[in-house]
N, C-alpha and C. Protein backbone atom coordinates (compact mmCIF):
# COMPACT_ATOMS: atom_id res chain seq x y z
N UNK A 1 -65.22 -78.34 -130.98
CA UNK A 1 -64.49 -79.09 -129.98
C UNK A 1 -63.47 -78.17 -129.31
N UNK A 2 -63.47 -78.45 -128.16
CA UNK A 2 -62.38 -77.46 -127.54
C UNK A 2 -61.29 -77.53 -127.58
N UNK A 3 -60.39 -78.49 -127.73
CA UNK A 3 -59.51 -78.56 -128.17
C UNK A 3 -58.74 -78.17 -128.99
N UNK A 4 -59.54 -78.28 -130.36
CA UNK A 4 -59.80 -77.60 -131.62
C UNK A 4 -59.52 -76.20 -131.74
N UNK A 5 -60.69 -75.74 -130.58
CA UNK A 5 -60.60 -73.72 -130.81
C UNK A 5 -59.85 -73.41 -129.95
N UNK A 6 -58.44 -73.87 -129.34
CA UNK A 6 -57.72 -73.87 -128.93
C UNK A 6 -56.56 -73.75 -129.45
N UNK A 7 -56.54 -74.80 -130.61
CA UNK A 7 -55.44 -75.07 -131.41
C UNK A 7 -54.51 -75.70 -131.53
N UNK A 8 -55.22 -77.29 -130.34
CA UNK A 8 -54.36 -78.10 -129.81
C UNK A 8 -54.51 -79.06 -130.57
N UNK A 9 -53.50 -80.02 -131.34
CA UNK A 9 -53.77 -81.49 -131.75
C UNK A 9 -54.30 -82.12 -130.69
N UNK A 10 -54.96 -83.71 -130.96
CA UNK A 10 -55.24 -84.25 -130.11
C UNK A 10 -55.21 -85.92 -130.33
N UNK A 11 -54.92 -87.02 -129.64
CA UNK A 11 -55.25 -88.39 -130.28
C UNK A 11 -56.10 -88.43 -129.30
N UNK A 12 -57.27 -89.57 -130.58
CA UNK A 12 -58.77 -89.84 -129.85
C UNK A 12 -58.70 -91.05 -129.02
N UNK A 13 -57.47 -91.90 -129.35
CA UNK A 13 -57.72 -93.14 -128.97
C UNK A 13 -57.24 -93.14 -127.73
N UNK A 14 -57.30 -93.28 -126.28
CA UNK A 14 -56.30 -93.50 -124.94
C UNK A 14 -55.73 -94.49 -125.16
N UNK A 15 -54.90 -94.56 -124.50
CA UNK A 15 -53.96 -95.52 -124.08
C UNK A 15 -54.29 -96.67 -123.29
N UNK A 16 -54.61 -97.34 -122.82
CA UNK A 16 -55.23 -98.43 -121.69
C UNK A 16 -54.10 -99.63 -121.38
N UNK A 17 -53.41 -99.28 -120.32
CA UNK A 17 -52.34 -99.92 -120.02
C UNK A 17 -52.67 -101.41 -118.99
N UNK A 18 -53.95 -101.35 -119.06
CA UNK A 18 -54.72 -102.68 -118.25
C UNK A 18 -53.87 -102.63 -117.27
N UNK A 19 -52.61 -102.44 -116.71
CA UNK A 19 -52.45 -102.87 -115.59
C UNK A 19 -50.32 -101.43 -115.45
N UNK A 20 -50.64 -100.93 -114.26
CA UNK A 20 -49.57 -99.74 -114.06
C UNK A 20 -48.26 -100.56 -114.59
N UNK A 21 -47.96 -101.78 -114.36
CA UNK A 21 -46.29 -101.70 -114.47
C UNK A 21 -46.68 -101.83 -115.91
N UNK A 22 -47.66 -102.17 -117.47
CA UNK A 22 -47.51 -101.66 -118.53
C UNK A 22 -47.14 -100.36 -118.50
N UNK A 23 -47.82 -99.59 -117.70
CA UNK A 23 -47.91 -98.25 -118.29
C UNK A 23 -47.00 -97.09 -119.02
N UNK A 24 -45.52 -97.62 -118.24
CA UNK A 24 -44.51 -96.77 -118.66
C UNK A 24 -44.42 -97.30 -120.03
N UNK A 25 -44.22 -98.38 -120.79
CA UNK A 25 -44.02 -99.49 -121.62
C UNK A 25 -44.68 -98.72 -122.44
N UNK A 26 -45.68 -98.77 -122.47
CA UNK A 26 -46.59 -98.09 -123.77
C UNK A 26 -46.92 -96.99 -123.70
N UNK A 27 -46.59 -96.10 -122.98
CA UNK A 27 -46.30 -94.51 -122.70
C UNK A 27 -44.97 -94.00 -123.55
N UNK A 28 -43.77 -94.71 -123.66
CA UNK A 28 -42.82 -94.64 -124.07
C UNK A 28 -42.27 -94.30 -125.59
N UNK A 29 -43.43 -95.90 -126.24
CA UNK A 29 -43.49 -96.28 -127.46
C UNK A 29 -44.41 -95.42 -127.70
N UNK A 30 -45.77 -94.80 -127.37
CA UNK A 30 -46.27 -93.87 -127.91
C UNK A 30 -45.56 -92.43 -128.15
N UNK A 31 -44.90 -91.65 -127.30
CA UNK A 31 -44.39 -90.55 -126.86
C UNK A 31 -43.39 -90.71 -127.85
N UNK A 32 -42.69 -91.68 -128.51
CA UNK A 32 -41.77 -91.87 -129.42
C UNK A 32 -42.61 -91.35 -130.86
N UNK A 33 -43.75 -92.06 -131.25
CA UNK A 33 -44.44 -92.16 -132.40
C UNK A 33 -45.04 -90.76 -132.43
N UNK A 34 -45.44 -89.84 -131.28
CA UNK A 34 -45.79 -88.34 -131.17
C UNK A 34 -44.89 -87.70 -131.76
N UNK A 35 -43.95 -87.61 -131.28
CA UNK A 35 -42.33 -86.81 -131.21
C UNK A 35 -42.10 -87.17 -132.98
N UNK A 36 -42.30 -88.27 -133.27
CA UNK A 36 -41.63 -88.57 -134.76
C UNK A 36 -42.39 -87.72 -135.57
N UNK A 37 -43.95 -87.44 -135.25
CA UNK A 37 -44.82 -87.18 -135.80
C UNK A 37 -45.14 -85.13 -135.84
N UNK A 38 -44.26 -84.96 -134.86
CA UNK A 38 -44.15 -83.15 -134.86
C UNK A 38 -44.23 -83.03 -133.27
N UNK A 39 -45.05 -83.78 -132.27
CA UNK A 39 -45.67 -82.77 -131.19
C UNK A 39 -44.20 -82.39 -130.43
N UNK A 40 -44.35 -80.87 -130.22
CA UNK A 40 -43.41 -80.73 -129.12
C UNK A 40 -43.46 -80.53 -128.01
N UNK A 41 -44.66 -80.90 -127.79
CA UNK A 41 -45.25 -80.85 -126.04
C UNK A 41 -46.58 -82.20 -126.12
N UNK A 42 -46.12 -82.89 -125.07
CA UNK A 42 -47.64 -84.15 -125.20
C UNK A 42 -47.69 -83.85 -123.59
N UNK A 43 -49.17 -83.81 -123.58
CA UNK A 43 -50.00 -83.58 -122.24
C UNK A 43 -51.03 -85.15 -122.36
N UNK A 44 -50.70 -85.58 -121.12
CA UNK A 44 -51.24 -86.61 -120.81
C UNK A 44 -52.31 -86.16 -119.30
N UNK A 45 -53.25 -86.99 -119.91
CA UNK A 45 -54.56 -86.97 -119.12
C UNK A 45 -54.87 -88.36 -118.48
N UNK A 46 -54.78 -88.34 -116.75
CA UNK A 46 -54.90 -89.66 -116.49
C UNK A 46 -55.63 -89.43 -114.98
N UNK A 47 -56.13 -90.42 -114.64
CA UNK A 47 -57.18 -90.50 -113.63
C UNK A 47 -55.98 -90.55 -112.09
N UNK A 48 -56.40 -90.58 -110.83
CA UNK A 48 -55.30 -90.65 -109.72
C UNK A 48 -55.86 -92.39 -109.63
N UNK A 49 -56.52 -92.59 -110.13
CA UNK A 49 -57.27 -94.35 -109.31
C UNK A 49 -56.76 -94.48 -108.07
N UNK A 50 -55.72 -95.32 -108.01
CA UNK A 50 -54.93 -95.67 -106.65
C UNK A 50 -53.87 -95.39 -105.81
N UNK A 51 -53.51 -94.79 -106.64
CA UNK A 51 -51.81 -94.27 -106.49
C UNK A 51 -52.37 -93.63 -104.95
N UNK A 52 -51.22 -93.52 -104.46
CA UNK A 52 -51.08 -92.48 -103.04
C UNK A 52 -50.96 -91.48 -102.92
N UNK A 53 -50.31 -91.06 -103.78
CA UNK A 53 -49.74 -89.58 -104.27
C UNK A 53 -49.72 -89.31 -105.56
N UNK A 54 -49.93 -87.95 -106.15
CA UNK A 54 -49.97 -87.81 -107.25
C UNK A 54 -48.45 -87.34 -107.64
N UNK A 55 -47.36 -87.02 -106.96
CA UNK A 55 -45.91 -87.85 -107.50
C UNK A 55 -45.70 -89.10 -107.68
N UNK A 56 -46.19 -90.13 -106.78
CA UNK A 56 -46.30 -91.37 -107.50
C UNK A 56 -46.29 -91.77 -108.27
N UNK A 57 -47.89 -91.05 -108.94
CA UNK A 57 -48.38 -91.75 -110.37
C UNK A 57 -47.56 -90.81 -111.53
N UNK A 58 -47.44 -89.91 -111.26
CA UNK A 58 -46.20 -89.06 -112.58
C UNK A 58 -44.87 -89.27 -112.10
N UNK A 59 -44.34 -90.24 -111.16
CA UNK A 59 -43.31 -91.24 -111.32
C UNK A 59 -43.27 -92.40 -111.81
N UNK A 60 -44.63 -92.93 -112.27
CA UNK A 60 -45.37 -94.36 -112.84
C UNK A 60 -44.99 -94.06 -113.95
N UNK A 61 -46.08 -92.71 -114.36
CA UNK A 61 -45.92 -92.44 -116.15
C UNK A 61 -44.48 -92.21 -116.60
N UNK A 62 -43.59 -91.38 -115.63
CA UNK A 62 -42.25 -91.06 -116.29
C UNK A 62 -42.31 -89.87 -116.45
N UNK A 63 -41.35 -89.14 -115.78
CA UNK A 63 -41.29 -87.38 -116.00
C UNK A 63 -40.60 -87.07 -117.11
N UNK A 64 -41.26 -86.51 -118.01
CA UNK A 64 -40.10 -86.29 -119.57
C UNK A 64 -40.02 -84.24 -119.55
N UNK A 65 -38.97 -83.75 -120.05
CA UNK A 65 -39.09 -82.39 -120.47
C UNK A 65 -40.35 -81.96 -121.10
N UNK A 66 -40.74 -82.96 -122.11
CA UNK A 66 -41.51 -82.11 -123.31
C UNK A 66 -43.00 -82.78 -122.81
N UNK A 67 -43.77 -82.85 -121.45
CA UNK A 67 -44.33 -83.55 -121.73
C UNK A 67 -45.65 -82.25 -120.30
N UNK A 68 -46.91 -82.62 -120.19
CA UNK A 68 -47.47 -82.13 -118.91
C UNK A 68 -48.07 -83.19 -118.71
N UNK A 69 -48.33 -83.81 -117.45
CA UNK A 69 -49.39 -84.50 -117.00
C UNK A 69 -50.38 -84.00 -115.95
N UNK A 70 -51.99 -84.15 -116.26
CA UNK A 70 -52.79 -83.56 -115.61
C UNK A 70 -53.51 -84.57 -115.06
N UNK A 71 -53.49 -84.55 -113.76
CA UNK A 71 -54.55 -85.73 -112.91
C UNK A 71 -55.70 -85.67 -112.54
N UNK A 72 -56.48 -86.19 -112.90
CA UNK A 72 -58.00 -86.08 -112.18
C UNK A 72 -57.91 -86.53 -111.28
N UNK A 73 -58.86 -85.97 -110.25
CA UNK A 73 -58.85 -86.65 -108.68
C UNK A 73 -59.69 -87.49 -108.85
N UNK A 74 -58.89 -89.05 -108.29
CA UNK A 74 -59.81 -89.97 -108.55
C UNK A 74 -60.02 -90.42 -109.80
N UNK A 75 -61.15 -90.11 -110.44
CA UNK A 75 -61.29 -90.73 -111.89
C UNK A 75 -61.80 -89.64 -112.81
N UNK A 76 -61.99 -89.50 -114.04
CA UNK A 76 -62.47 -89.07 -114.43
C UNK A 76 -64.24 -88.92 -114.57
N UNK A 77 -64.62 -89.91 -114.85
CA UNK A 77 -66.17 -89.92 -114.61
C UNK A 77 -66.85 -89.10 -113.31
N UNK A 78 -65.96 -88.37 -112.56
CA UNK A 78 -66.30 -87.33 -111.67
C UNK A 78 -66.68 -86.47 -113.04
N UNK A 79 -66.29 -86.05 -113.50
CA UNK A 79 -65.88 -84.96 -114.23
C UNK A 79 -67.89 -84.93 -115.03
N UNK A 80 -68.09 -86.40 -115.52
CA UNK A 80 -69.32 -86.58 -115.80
C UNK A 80 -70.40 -85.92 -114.74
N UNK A 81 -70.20 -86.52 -113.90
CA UNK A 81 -71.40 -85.82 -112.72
C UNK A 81 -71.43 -85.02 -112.53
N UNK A 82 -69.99 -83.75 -112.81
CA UNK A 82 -70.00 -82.42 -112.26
C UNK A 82 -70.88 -81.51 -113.96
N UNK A 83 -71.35 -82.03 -115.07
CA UNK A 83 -71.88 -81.46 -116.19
C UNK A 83 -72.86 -81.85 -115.89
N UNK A 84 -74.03 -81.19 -115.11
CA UNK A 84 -75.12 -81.19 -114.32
C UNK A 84 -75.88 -80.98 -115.66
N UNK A 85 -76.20 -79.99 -116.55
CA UNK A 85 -76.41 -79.81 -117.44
C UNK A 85 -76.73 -81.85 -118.64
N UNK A 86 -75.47 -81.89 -118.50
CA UNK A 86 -75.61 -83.29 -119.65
C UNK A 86 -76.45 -84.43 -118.48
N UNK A 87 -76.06 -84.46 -117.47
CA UNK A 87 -76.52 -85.30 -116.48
C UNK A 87 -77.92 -85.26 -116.72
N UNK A 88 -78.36 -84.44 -116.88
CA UNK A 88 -79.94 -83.84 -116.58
C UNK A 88 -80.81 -84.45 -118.04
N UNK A 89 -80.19 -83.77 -118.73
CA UNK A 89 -80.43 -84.46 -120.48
C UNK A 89 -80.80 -85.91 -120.29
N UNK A 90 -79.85 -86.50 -119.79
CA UNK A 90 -79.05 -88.61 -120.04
C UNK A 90 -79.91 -88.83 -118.93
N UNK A 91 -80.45 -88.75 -118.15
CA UNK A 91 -81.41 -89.07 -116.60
C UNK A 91 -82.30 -88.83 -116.92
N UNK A 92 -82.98 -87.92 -118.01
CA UNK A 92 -83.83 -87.44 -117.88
C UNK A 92 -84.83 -86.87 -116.59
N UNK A 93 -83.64 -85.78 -116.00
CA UNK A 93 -84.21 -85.32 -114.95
C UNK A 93 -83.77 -83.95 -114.35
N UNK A 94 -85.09 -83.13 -114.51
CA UNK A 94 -83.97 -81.75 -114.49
C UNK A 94 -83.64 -81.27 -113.13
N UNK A 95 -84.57 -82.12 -112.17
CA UNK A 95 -84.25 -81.66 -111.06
C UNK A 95 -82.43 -82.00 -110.57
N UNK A 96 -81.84 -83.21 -111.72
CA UNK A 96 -80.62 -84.07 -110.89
C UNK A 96 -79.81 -82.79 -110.29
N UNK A 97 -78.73 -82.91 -109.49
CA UNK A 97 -77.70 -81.77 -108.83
C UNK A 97 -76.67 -83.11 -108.27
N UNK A 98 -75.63 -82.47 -108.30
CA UNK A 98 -74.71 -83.70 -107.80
C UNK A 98 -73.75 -82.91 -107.30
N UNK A 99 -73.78 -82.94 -105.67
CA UNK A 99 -72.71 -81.51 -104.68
C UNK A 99 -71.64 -82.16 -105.28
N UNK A 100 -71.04 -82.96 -105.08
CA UNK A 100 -69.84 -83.49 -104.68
C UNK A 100 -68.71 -84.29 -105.65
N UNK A 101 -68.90 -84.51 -106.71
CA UNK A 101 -68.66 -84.93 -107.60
C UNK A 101 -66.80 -85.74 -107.80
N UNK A 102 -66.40 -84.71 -106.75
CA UNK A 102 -65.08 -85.15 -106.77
C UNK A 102 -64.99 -86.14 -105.64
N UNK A 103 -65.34 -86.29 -104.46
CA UNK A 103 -65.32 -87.07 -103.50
C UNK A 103 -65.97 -88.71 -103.16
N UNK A 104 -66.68 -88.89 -104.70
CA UNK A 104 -66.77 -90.37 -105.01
C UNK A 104 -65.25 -91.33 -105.09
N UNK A 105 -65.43 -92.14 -104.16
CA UNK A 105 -64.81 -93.11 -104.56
C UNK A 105 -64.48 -93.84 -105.85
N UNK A 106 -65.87 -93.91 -106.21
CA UNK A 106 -66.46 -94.70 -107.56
C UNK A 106 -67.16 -94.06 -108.01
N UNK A 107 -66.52 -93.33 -108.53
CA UNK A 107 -67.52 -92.37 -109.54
C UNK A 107 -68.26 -92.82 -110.50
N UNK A 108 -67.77 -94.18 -111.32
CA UNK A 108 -68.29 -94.78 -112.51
C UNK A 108 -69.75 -95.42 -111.95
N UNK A 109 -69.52 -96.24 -110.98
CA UNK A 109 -70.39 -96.83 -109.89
C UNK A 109 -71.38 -96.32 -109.84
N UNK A 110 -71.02 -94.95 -109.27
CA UNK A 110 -72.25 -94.13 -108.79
C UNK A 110 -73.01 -93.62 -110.27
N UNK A 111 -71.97 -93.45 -111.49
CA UNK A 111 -73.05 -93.05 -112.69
C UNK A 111 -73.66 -94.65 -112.62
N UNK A 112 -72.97 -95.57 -112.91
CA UNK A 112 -73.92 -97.04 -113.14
C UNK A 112 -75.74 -96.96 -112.46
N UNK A 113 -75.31 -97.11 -110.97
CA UNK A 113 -76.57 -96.85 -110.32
C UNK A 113 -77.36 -96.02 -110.73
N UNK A 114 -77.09 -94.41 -110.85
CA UNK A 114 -78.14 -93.30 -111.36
C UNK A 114 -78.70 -93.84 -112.59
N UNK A 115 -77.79 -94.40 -113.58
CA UNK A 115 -78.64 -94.65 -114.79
C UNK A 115 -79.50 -95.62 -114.31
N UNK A 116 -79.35 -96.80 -113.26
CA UNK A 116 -79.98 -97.95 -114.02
C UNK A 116 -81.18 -97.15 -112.91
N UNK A 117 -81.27 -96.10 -111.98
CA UNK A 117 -82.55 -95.90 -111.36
C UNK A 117 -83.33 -94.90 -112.13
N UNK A 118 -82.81 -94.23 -113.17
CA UNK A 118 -83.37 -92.93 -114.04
C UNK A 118 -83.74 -93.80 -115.25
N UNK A 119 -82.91 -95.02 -115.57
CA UNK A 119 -83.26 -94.98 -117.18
C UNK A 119 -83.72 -96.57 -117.05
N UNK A 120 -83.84 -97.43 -116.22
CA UNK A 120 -83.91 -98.86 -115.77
C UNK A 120 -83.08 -99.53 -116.88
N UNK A 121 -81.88 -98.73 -117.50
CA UNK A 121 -81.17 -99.64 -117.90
C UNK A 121 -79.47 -99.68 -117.38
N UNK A 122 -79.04 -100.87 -117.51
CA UNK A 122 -77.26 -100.86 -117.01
C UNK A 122 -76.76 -100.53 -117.77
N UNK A 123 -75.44 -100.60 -116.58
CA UNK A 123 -74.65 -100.18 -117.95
C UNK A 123 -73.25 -101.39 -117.21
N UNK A 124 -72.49 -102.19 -118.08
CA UNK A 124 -72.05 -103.40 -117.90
C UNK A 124 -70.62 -102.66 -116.93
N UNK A 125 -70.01 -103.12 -116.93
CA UNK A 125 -68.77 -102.31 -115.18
C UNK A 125 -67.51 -102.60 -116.31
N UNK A 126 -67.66 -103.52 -116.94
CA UNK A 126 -66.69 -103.92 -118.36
C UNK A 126 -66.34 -102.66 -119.43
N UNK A 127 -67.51 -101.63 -119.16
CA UNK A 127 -68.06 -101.06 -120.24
C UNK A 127 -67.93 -99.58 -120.30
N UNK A 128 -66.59 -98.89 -119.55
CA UNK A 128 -66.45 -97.46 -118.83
C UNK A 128 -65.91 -96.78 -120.17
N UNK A 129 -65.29 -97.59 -121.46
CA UNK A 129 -64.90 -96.66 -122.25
C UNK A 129 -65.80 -96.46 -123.30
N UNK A 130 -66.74 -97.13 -123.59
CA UNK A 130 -67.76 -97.30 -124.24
C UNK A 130 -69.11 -95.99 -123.71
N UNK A 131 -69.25 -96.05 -122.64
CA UNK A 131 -69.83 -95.12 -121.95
C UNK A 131 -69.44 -93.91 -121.67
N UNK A 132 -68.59 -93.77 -121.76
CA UNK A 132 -67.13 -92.16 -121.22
C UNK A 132 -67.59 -91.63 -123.15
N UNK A 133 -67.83 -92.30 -124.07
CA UNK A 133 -67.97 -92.26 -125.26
C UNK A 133 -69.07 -91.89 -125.57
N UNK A 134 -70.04 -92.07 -125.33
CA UNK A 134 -71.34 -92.22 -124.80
C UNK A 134 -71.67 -90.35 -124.94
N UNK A 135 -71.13 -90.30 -123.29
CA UNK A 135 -71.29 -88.93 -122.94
C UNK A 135 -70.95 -88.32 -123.64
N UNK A 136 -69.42 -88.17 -124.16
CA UNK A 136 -68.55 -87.04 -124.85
C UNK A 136 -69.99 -86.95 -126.15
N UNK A 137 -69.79 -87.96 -127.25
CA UNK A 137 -71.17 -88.12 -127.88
C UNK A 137 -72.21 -87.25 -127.73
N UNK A 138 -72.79 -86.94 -126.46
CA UNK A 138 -73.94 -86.92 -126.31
C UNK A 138 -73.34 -85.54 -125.93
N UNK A 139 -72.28 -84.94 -125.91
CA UNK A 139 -72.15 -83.36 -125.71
C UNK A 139 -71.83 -83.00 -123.86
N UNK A 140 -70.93 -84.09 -123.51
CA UNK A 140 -70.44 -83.83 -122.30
C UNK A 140 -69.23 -82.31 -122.54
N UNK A 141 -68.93 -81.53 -121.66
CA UNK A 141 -68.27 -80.31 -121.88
C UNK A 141 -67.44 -80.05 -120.58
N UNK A 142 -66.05 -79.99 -120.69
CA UNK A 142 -65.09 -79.95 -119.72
C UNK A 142 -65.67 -78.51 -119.18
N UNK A 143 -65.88 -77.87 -119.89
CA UNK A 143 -66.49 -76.14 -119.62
C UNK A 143 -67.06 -76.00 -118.44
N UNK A 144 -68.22 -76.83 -118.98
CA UNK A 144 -69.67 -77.27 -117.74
C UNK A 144 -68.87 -77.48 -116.92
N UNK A 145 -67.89 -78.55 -116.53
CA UNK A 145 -67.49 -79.17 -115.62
C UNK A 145 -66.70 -78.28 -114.49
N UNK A 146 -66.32 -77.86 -115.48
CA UNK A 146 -65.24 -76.89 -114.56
C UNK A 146 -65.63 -75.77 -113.97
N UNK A 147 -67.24 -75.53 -114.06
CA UNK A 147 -68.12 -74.36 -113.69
C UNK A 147 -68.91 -74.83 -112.17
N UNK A 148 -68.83 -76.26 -112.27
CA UNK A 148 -69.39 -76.68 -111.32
C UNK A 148 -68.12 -76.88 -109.72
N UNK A 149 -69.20 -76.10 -108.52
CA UNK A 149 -68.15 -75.77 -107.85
C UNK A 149 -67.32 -76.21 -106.73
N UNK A 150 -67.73 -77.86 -107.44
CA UNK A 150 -66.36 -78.73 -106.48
C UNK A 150 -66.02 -80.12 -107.27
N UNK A 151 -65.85 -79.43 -108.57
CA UNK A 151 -64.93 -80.30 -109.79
C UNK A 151 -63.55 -79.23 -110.10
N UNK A 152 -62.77 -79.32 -108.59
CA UNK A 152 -61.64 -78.51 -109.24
C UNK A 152 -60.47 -78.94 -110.32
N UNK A 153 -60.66 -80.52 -110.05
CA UNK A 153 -59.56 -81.24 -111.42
C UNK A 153 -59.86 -80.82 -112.98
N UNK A 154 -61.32 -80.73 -113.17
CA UNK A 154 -61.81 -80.15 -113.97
C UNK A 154 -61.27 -78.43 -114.90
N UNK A 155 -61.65 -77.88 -113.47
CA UNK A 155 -60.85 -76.19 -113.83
C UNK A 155 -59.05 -76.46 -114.07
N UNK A 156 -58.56 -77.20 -113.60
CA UNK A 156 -56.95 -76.99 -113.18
C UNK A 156 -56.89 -77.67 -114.66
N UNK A 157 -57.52 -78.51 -115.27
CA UNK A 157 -57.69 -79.02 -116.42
C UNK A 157 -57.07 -77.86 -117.68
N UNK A 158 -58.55 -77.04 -117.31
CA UNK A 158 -58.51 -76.36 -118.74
C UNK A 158 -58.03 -75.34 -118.52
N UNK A 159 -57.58 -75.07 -117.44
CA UNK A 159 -56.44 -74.03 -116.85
C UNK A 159 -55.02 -74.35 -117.91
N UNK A 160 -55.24 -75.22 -117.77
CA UNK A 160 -53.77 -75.63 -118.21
C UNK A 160 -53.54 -76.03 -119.68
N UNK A 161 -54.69 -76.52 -120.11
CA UNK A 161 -55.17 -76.33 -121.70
C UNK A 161 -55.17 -74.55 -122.70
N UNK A 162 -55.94 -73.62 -121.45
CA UNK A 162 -55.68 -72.70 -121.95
C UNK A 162 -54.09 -72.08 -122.10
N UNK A 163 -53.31 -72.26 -121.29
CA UNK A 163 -52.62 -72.10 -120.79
C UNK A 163 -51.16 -72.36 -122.17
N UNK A 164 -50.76 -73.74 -122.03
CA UNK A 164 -50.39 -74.08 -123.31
C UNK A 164 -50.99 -73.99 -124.62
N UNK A 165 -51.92 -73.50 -124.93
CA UNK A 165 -52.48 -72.84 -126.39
C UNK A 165 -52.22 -72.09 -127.07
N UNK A 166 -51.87 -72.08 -128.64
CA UNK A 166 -50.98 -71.36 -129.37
C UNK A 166 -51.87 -70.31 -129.82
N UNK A 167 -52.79 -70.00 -129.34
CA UNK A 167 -54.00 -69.60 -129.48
C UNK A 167 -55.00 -69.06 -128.33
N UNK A 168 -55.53 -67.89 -128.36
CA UNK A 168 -56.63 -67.23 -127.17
C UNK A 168 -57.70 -68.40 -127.46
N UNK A 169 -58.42 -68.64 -126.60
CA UNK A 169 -59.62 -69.41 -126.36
C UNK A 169 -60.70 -69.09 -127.06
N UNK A 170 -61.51 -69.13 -127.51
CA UNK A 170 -63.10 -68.80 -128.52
C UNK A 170 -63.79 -68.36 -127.04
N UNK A 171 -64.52 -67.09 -127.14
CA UNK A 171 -65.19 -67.29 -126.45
C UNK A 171 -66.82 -68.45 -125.94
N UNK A 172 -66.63 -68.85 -124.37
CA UNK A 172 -67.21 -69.76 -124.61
C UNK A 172 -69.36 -69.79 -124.92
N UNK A 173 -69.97 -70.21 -125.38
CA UNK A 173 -71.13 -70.24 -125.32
C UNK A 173 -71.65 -71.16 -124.21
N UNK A 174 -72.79 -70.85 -123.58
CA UNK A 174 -73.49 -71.69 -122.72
C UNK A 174 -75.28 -71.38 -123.33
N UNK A 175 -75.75 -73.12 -123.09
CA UNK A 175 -76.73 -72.76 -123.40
C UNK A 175 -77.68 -73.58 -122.03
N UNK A 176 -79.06 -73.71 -121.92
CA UNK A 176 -79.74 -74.54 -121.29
C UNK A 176 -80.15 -75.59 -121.87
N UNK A 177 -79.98 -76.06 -123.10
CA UNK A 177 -80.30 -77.28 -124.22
C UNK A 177 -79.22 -77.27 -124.86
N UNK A 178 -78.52 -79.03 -124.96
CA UNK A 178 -78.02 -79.54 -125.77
C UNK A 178 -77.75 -79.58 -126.83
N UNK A 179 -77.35 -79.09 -128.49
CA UNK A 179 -77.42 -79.34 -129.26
C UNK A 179 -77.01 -80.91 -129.70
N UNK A 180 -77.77 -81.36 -130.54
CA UNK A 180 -77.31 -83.11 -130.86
C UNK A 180 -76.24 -83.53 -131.27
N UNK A 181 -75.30 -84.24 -130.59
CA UNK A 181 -73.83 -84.01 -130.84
C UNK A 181 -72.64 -83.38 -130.26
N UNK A 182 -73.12 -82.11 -129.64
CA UNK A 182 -72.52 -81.08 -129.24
C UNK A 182 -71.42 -81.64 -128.35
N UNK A 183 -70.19 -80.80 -127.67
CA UNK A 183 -69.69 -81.28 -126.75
C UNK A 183 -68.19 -81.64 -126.84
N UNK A 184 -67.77 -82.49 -126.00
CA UNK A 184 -66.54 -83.13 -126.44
C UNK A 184 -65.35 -82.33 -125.62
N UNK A 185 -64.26 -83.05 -125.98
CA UNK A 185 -62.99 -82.17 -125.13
C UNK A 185 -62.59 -81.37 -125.71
């Protein structure tokens, strides 16, 4: 896991604030239970969804000293489409290519549709963390992502992962097949 050969702690569970004016609320009480717990730096990972600006939304979350926040443009499930590689695996299709990955509106959307035309099955709109799970699972790789060359939230990502690491990076492996499992942040 990359994270891991990095040398970064990590919590698996997100946060899901169902709705922004929670968000500071339980951003707070978590960032408390971190801090009690050792971290002296928490990097938060959050999608732009709606916000206008991305000062906005890291005026939503709350600017703390000890803290980084990194935004995906848009949503994360870009980040899915730009691992052409896992895409190809889960579609079963090696021709798939996806230019654009950051410039979906609805990125989740647009995976919904591809699956249900590659695999004739859905996937429920209820059901984005279950599926985001799915992938990681199935060996989704920020790596991939960030190789692909218009997922720049992706690179600025692990830019910044490498970046704060108490630790040089592993060098990375790439392969053309999946190992079962493989993957992850």
């Amino acid at each position: 896991m990359l994270l891991e050969s990095l040398g970064i702690g990590y919590v698996p569970e997100p946060i899901n604030a169902l709705r922004q004016d929670n968000l500071r609320l339980k951003l707070d009480s978590f960032r408390a239970n971190l801090q009690d717990e050792g971290a002296n730096l928490i990097v938060i990972l959050t999608d732009l969804d709606n916000a206008h600006t991305k000062t906005r939304k890291k005026e939503n979350i709350g600017i703390r000293e000890n803290q980084l926040i990194v935004l995906a443009i848009k949503a994360f499930e870009s980040w899915f489409l730009a691992d052409t590689l896992l895409m190809r695996q889960l579609l079963k299709n090696e021709q798939f290519e996806f230019a654009l990955p950051e410039n979906e509106d609805e990125p989740f959307e647009t995976i919904r549709r591809l699956w249900l035309e590659h695999t004739n099955q859905g996937i429920g709109k209820d059901r984005k963390r279950l599926f985001a799970q799915k992938y990681i699972n199935n060996g989704f790789s920020i790596q991939r992502a960030a190789q692909h060359p218009n997922c720049p939230s992706a690179t600025y990502f692990l830019s910044k992962l490498t970046k704060i690491s108490p630790q040089p990076p592993k060098e990375a492996i790439y392969t053309k097949t999946l190992p079962s499992g493989a993957g992850g942040l």
